[in-house]
N, C-alpha and C. Protein backbone atom coordinates (compact mmCIF):
# COMPACT_ATOMS: atom_id res chain seq x y z
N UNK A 1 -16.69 -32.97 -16.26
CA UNK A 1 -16.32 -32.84 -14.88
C UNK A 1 -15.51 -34.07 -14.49
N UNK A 2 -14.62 -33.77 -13.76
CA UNK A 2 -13.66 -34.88 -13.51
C UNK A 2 -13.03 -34.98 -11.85
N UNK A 3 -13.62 -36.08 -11.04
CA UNK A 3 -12.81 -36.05 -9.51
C UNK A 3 -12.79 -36.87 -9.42
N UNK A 4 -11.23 -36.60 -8.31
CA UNK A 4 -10.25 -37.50 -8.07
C UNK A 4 -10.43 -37.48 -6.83
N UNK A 5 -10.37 -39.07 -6.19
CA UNK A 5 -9.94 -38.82 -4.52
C UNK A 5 -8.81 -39.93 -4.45
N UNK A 6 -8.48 -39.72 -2.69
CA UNK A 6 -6.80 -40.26 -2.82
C UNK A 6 -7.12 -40.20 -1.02
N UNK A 7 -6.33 -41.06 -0.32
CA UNK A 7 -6.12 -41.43 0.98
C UNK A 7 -5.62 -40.02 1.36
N UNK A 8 -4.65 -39.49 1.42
CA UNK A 8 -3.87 -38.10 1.34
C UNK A 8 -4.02 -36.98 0.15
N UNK A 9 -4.53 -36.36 0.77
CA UNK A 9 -4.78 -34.80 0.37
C UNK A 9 -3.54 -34.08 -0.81
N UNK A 10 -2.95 -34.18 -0.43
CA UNK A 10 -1.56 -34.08 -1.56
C UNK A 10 -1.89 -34.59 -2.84
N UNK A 11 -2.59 -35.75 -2.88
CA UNK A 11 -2.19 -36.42 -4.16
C UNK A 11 -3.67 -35.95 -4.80
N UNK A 12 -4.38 -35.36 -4.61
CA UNK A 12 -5.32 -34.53 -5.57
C UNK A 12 -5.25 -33.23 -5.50
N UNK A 13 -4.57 -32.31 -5.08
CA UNK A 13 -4.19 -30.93 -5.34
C UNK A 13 -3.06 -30.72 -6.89
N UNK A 14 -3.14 -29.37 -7.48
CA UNK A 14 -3.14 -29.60 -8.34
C UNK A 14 -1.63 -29.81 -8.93
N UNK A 15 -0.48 -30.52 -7.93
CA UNK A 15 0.62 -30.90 -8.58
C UNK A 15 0.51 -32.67 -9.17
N UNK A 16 -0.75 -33.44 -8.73
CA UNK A 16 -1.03 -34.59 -8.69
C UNK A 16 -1.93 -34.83 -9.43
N UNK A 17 -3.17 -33.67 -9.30
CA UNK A 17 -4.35 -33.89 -9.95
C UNK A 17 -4.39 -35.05 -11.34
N UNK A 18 -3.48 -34.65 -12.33
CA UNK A 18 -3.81 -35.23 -13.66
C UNK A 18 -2.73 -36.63 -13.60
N UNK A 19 -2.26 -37.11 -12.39
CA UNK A 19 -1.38 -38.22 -12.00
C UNK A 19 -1.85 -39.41 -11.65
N UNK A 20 -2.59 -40.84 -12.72
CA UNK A 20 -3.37 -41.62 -11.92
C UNK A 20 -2.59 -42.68 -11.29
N UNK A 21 -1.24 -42.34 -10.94
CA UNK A 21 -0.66 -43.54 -9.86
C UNK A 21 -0.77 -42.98 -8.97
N UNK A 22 -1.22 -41.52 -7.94
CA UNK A 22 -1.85 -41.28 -6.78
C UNK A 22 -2.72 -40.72 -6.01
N UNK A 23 -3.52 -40.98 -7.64
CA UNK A 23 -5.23 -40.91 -7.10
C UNK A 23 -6.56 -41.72 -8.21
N UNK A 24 -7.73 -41.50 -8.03
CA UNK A 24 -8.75 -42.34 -8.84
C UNK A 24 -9.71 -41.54 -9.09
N UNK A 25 -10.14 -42.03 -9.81
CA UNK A 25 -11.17 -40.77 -10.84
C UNK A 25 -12.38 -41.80 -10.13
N UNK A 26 -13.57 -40.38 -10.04
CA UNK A 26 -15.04 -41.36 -9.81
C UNK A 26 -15.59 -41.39 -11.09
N UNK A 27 -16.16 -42.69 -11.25
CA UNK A 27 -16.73 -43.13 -12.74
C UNK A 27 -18.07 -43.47 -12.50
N UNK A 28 -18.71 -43.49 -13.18
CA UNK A 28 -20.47 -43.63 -13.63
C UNK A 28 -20.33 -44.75 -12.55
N UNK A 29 -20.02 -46.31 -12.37
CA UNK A 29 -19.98 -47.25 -11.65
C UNK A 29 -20.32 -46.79 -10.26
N UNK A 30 -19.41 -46.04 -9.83
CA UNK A 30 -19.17 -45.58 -8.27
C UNK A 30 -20.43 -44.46 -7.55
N UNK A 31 -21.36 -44.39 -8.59
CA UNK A 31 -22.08 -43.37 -7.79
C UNK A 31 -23.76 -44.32 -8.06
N UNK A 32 -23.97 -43.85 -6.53
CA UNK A 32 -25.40 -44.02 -6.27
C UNK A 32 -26.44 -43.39 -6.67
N UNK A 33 -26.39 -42.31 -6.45
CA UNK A 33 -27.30 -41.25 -7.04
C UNK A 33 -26.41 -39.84 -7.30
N UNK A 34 -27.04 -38.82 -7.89
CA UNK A 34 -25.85 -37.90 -8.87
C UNK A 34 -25.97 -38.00 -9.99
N UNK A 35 -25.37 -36.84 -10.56
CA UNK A 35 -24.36 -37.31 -12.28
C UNK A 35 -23.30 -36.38 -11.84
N UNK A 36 -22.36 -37.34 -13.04
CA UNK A 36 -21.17 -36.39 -13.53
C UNK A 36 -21.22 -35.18 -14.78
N UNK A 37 -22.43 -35.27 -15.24
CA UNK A 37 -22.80 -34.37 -16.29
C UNK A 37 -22.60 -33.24 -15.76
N UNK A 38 -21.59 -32.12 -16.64
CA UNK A 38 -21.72 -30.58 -16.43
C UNK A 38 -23.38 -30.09 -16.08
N UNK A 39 -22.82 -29.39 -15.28
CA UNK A 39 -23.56 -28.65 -14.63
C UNK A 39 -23.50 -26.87 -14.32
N UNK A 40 -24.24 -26.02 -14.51
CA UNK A 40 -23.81 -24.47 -14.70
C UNK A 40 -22.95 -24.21 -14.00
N UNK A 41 -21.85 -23.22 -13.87
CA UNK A 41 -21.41 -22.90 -13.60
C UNK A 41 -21.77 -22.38 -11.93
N UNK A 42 -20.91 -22.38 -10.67
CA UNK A 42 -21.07 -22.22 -9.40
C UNK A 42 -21.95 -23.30 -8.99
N UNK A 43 -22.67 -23.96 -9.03
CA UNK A 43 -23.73 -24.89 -8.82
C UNK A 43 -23.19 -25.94 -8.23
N UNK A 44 -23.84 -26.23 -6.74
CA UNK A 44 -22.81 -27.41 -5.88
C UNK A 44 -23.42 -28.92 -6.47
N UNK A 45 -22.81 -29.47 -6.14
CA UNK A 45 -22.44 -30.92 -6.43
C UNK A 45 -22.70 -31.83 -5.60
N UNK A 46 -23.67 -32.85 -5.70
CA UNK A 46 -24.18 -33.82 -4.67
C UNK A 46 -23.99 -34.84 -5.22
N UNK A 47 -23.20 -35.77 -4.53
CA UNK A 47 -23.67 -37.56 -5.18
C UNK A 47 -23.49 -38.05 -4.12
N UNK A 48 -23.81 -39.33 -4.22
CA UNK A 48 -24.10 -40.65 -2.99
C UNK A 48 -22.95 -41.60 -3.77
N UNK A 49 -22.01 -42.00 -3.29
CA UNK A 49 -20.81 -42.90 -3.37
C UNK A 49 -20.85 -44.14 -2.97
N UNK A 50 -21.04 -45.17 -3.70
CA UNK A 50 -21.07 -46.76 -3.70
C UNK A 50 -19.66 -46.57 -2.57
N UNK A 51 -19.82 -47.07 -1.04
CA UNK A 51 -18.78 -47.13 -0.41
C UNK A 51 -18.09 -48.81 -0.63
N UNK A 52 -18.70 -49.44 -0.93
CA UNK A 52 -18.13 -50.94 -1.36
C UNK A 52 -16.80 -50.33 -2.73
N UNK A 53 -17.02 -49.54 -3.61
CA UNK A 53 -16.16 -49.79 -4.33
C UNK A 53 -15.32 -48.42 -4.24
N UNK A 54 -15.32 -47.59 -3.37
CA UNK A 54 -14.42 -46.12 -3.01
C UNK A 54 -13.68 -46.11 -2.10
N UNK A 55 -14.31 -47.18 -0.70
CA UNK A 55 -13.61 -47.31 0.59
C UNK A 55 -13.14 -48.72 0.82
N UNK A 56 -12.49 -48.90 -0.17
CA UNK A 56 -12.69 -50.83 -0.44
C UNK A 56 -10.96 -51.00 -0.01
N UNK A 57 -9.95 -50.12 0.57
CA UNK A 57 -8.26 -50.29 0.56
C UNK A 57 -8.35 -49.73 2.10
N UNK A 58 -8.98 -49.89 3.46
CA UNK A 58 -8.31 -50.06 4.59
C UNK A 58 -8.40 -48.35 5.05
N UNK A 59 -8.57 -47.15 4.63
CA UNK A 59 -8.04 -46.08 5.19
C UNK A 59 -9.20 -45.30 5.24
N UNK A 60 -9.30 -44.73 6.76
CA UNK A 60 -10.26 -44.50 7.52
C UNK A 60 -10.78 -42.76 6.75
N UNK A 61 -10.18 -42.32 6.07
CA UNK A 61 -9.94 -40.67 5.70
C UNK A 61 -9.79 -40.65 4.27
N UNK A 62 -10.77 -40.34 3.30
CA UNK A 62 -10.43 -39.70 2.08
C UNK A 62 -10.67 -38.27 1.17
N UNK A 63 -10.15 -37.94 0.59
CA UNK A 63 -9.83 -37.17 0.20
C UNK A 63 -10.41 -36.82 -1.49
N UNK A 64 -11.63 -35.50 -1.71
CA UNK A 64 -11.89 -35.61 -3.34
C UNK A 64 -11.92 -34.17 -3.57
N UNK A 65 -11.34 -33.95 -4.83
CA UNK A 65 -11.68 -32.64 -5.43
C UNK A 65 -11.70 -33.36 -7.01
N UNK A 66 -12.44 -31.22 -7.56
CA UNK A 66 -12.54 -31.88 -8.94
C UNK A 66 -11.90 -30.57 -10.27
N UNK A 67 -12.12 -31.09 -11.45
CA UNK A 67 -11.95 -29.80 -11.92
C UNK A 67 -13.19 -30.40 -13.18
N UNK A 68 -13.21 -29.25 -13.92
CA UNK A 68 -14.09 -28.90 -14.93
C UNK A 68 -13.68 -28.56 -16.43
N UNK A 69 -14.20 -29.29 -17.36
CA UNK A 69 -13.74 -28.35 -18.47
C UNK A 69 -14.82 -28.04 -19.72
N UNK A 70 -14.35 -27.11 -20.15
CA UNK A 70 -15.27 -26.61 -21.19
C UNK A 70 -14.80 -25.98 -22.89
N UNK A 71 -15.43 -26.22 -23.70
CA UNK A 71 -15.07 -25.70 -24.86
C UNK A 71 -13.82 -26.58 -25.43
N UNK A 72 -13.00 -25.57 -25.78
CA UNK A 72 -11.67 -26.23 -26.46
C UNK A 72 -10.57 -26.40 -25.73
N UNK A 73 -11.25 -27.82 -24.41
CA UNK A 73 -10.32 -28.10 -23.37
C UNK A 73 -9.52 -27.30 -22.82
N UNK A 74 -10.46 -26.40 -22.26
CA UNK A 74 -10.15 -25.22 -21.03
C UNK A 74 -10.54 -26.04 -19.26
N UNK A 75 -9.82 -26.14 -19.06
CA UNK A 75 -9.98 -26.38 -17.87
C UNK A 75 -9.88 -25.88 -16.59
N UNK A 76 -11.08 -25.72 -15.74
CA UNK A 76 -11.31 -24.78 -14.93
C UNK A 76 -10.27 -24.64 -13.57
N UNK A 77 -10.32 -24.13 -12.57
CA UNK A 77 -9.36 -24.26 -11.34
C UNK A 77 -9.64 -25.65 -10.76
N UNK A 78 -9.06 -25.91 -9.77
CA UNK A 78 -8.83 -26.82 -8.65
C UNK A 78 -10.13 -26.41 -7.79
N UNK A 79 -11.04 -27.55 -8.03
CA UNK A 79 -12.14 -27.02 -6.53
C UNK A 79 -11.47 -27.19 -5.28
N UNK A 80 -11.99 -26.75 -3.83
CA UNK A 80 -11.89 -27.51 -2.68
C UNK A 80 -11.45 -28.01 -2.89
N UNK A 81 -10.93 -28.85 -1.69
CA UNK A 81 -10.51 -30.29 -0.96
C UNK A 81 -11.45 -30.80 0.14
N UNK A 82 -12.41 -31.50 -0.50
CA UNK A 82 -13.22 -32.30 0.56
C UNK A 82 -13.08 -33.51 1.28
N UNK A 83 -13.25 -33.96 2.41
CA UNK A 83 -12.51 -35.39 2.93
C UNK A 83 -13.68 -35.51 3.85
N UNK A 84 -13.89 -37.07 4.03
CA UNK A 84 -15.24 -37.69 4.05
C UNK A 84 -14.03 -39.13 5.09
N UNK A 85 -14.97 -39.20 6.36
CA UNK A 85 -14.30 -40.44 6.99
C UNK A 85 -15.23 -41.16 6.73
N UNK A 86 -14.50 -42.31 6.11
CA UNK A 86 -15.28 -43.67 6.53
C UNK A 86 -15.34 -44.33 8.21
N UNK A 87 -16.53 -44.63 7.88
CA UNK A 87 -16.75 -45.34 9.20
C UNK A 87 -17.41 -46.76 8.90
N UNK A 88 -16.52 -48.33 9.49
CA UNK A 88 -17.02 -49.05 9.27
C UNK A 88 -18.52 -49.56 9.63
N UNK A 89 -19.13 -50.21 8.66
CA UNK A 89 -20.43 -50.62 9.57
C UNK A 89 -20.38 -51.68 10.14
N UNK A 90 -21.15 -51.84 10.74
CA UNK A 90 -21.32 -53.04 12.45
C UNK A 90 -21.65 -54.23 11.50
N UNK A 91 -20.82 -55.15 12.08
CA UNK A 91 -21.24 -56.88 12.14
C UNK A 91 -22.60 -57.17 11.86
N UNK A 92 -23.33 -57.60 10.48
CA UNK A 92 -24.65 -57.69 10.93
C UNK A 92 -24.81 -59.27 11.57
N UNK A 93 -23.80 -59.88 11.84
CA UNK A 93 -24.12 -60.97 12.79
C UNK A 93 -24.01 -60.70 14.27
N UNK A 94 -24.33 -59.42 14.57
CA UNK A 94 -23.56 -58.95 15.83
C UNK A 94 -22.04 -58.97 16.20
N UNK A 95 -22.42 -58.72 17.62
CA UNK A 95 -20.72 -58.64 18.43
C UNK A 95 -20.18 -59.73 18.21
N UNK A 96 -19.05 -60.43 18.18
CA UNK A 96 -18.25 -61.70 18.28
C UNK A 96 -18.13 -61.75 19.71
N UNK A 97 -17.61 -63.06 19.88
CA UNK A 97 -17.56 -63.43 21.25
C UNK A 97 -16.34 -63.52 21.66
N UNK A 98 -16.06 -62.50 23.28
CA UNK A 98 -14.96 -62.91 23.46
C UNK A 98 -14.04 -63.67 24.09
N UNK A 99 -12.96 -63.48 23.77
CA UNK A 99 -12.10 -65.43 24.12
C UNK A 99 -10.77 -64.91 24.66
N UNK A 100 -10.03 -63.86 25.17
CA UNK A 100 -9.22 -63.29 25.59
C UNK A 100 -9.57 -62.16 27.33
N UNK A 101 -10.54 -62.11 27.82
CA UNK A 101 -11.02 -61.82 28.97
C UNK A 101 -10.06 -62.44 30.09
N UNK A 102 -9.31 -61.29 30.61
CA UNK A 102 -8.58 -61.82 31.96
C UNK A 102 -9.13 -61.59 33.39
């Protein structure tokens, strides 16, 4: 099993898919909980994504699909297109103080 995500949706559909200057494969590293191990056929797909090392380039919106292969490198369709916003987390030193108040 193999997915790619990418800031823009374009660049993991399947004219891009197998293109790694505009998108990134998730690797054993990047996941919290999950596997990438095949899994039966139709059977959905859950993992927890290390956001330190997936949402680590500035852009609020990403973008993952995947494909599959089996046997003598048959490779299955284009799943979905799933997109997941990041949302930063809060200051754990709190609010900053402000210095621009008119």
């Amino acid at each position: 099993m193999v997915i790619k995500y990418s800031f823009l949706a374009g660049y993991i559909g399947d004219n891009f898919f197998a293109n790694d200057e505009y998108n990134d494969e998730i690797e054993v590293d990047d996941i919290v909980s999950g596997s990438l191990l095949p899994q039966t056929p139709n059977t959905p797909i859950t993992l927890q994504l290390n956001p330190f090392e997936i949402f680590d380039d500035g852009y609020s919106e990403y973008f993952f699909s995947m494909k599959s292969v089996a046997g003598m490198n048959t490779w299955s369709d284009l799943s979905n297109i799933a997109s997941v916003v990041a949302i930063p987390a809060p200051n754990p030193n709190g609010p900053t103080t402000v210095t621009d108040l008119q």
